[in-house]
PDB file of N, CA and C in Angstrom:
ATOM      1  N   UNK A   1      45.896 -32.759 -37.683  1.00  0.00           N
ATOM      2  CA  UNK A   1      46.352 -31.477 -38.257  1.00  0.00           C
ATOM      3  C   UNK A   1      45.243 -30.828 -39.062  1.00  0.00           C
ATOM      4  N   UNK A   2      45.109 -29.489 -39.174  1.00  0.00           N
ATOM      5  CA  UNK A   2      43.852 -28.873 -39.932  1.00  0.00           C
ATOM      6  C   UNK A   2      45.140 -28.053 -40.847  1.00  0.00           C
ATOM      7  N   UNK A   3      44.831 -28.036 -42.373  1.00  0.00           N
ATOM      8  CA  UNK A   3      45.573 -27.570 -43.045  1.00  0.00           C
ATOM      9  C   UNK A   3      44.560 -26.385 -43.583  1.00  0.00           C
ATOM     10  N   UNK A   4      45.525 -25.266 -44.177  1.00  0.00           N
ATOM     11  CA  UNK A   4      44.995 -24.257 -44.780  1.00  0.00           C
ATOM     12  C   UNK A   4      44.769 -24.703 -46.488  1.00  0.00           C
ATOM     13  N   UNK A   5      43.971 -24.582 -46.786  1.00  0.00           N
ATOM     14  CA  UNK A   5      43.390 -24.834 -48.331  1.00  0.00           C
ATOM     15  C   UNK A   5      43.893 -24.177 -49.201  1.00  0.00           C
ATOM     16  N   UNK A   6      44.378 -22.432 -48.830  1.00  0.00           N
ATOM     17  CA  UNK A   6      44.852 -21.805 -49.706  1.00  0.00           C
ATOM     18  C   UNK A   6      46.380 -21.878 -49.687  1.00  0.00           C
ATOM     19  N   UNK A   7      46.896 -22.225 -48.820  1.00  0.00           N
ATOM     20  CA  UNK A   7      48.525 -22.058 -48.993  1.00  0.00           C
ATOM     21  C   UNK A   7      48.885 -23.536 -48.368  1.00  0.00           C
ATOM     22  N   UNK A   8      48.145 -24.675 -47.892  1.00  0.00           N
ATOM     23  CA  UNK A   8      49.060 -25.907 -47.395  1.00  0.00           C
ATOM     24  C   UNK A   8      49.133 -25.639 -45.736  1.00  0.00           C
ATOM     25  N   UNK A   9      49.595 -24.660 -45.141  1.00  0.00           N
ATOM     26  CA  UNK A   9      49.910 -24.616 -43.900  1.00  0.00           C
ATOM     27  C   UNK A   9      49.479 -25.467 -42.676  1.00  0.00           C
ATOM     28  N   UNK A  10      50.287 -26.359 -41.902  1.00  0.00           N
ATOM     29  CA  UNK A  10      49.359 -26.910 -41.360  1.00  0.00           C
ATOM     30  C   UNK A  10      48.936 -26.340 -39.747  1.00  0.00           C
ATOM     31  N   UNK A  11      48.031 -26.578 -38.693  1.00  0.00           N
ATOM     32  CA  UNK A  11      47.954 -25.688 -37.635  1.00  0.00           C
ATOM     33  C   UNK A  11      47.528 -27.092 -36.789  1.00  0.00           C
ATOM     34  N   UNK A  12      47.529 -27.249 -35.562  1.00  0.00           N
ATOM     35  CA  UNK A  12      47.217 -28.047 -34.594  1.00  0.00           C
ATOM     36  C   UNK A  12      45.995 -28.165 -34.003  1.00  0.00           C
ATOM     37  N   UNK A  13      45.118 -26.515 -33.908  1.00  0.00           N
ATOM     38  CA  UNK A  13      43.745 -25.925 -33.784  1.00  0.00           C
ATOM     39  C   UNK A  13      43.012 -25.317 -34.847  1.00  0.00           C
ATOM     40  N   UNK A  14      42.014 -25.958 -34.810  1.00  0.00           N
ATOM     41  CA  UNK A  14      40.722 -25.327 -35.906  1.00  0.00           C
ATOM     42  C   UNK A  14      40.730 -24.072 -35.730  1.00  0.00           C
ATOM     43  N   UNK A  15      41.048 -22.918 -34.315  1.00  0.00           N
ATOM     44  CA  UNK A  15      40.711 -21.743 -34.153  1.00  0.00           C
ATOM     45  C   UNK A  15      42.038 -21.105 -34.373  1.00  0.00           C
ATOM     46  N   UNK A  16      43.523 -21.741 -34.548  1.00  0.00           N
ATOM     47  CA  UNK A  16      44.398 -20.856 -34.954  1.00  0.00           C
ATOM     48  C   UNK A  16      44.133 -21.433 -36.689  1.00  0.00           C
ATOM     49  N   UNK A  17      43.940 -22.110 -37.194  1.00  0.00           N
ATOM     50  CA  UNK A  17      43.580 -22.267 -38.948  1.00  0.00           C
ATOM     51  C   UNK A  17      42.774 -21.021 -39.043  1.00  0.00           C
ATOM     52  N   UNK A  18      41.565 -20.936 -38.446  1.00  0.00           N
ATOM     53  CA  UNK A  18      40.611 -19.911 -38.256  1.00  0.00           C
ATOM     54  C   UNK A  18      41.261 -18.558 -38.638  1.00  0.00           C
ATOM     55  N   UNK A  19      42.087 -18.208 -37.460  1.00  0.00           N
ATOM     56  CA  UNK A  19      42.426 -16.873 -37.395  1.00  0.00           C
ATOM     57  C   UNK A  19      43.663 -16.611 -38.852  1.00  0.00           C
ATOM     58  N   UNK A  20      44.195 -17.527 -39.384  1.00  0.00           N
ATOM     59  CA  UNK A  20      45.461 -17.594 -40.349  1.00  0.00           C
ATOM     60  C   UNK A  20      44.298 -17.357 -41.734  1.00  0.00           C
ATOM     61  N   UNK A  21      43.204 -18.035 -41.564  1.00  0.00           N
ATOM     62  CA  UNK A  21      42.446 -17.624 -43.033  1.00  0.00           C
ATOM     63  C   UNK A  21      42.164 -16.177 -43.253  1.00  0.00           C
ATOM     64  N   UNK A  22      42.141 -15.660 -42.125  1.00  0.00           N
ATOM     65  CA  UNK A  22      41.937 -14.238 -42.410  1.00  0.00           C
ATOM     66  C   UNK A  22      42.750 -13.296 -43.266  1.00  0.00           C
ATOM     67  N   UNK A  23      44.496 -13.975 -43.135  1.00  0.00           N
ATOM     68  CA  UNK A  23      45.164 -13.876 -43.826  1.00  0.00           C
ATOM     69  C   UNK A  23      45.495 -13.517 -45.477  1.00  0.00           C
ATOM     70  N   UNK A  24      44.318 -14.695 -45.560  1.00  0.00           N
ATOM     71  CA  UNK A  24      43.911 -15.075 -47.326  1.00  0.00           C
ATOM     72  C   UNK A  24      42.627 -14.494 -47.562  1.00  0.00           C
ATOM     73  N   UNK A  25      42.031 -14.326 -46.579  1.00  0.00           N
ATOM     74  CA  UNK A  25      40.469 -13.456 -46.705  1.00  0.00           C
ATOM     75  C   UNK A  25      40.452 -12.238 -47.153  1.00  0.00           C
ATOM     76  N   UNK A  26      41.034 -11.535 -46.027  1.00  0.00           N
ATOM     77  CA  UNK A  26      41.307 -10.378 -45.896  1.00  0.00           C
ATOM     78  C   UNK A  26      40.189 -10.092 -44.511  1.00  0.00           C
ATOM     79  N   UNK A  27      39.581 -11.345 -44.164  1.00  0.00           N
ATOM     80  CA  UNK A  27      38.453 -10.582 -43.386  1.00  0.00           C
ATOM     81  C   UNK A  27      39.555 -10.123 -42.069  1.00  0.00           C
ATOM     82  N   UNK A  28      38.353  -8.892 -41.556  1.00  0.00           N
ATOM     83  CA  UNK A  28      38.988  -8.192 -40.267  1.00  0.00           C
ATOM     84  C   UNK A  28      38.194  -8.279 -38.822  1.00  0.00           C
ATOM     85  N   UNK A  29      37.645  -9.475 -38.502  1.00  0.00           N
ATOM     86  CA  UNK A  29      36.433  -9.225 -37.706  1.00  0.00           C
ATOM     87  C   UNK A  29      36.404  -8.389 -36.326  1.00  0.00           C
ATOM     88  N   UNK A  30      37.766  -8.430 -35.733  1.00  0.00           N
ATOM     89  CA  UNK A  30      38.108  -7.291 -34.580  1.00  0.00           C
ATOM     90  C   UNK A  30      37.601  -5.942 -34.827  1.00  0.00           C
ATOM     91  N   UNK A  31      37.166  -5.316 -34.219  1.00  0.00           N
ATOM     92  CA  UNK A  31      36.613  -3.955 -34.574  1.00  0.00           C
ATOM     93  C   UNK A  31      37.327  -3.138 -33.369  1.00  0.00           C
ATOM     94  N   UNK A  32      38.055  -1.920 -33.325  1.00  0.00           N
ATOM     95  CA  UNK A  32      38.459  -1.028 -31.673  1.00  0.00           C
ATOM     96  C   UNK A  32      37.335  -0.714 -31.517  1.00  0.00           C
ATOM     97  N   UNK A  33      36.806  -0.386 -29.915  1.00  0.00           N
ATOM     98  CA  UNK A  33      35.762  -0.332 -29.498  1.00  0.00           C
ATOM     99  C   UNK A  33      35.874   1.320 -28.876  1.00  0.00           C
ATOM    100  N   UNK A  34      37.107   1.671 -29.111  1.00  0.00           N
ATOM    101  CA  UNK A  34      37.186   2.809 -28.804  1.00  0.00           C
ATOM    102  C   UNK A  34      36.552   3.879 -29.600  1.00  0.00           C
ATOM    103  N   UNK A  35      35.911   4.996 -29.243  1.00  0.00           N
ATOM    104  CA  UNK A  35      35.305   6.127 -29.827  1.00  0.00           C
ATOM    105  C   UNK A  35      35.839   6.862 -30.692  1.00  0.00           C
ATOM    106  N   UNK A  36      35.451   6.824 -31.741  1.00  0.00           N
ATOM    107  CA  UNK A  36      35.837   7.579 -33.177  1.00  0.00           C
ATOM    108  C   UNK A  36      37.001   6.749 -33.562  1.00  0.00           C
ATOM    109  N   UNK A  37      37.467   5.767 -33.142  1.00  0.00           N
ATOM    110  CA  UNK A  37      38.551   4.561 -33.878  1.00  0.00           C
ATOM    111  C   UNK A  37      37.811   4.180 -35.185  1.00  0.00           C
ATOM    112  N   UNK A  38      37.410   3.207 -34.417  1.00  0.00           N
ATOM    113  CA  UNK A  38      36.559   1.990 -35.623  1.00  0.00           C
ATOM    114  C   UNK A  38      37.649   1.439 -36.494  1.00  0.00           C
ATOM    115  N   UNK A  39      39.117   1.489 -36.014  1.00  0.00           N
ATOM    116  CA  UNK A  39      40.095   0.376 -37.130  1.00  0.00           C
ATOM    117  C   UNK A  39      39.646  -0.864 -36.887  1.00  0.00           C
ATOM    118  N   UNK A  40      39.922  -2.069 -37.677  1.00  0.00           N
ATOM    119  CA  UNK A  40      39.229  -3.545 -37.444  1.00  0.00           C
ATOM    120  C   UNK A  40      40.742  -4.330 -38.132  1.00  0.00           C
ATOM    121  N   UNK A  41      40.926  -5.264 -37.411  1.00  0.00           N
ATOM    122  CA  UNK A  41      41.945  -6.238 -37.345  1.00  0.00           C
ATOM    123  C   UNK A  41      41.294  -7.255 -38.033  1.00  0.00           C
ATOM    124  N   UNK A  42      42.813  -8.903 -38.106  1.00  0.00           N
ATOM    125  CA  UNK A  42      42.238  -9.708 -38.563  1.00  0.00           C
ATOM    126  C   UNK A  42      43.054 -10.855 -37.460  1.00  0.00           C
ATOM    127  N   UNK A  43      43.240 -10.361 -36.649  1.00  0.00           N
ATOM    128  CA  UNK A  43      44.069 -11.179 -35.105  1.00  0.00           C
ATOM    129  C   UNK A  43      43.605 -10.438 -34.188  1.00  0.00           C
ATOM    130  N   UNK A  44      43.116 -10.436 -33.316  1.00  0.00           N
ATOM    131  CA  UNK A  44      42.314 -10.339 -31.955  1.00  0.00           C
ATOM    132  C   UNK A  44      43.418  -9.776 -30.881  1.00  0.00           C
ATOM    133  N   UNK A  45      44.766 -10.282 -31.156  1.00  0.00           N
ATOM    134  CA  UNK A  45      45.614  -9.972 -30.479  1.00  0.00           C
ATOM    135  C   UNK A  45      46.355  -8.482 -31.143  1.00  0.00           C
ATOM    136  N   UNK A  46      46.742  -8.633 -32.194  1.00  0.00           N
ATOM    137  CA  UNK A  46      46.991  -7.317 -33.016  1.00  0.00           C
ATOM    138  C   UNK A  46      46.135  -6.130 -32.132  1.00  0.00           C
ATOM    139  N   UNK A  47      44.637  -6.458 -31.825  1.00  0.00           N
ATOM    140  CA  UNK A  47      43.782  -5.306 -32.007  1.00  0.00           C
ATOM    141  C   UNK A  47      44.124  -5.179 -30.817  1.00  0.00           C
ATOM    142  N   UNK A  48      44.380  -6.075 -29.793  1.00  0.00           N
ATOM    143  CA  UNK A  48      44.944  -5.926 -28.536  1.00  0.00           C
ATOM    144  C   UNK A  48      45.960  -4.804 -27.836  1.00  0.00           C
ATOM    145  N   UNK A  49      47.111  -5.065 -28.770  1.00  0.00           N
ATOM    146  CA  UNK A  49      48.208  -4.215 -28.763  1.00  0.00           C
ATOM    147  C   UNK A  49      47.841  -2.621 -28.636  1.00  0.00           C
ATOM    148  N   UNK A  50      46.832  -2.677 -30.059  1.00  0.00           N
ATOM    149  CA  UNK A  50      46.658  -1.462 -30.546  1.00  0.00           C
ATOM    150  C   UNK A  50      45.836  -0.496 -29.290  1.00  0.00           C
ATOM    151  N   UNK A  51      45.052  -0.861 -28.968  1.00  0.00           N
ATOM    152  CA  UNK A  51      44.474  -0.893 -27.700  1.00  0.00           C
ATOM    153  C   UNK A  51      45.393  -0.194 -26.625  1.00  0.00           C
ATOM    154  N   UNK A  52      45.970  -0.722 -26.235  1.00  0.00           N
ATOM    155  CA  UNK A  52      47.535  -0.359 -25.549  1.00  0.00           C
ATOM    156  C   UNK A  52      47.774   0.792 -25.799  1.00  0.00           C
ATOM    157  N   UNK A  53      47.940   1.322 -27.010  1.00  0.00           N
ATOM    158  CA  UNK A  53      48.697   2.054 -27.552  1.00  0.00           C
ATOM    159  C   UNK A  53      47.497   3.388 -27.339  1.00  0.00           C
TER     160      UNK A  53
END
């Protein structure tokens, strides 16, 4: 189990712990790649959606 440091949580993958710290970070590393966007996520999938949209 890889636990989160700031809240306990535990996760099964180093890369979903990964993406949950962002949580507590605040970091956003997704960036839209679309022209004149530039919103930035902190789930890869979120930015996904948005994308969609």
């Amino acid at each position: 189990k890889y636990e989160c440091h700031y809240c306990g949580k535990g996760f099964n993958r180093p890369s979903s712990l990964k993406i949950h710290l962002n949580s507590h970070t605040g970091d956003k590393p997704f960036t839209c790649s679309f022209e004149g966007c530039g919103r930035s996520f902190s789930v890869l999938s979120n930015m996904r959606r948005h994308a969609r949209v």
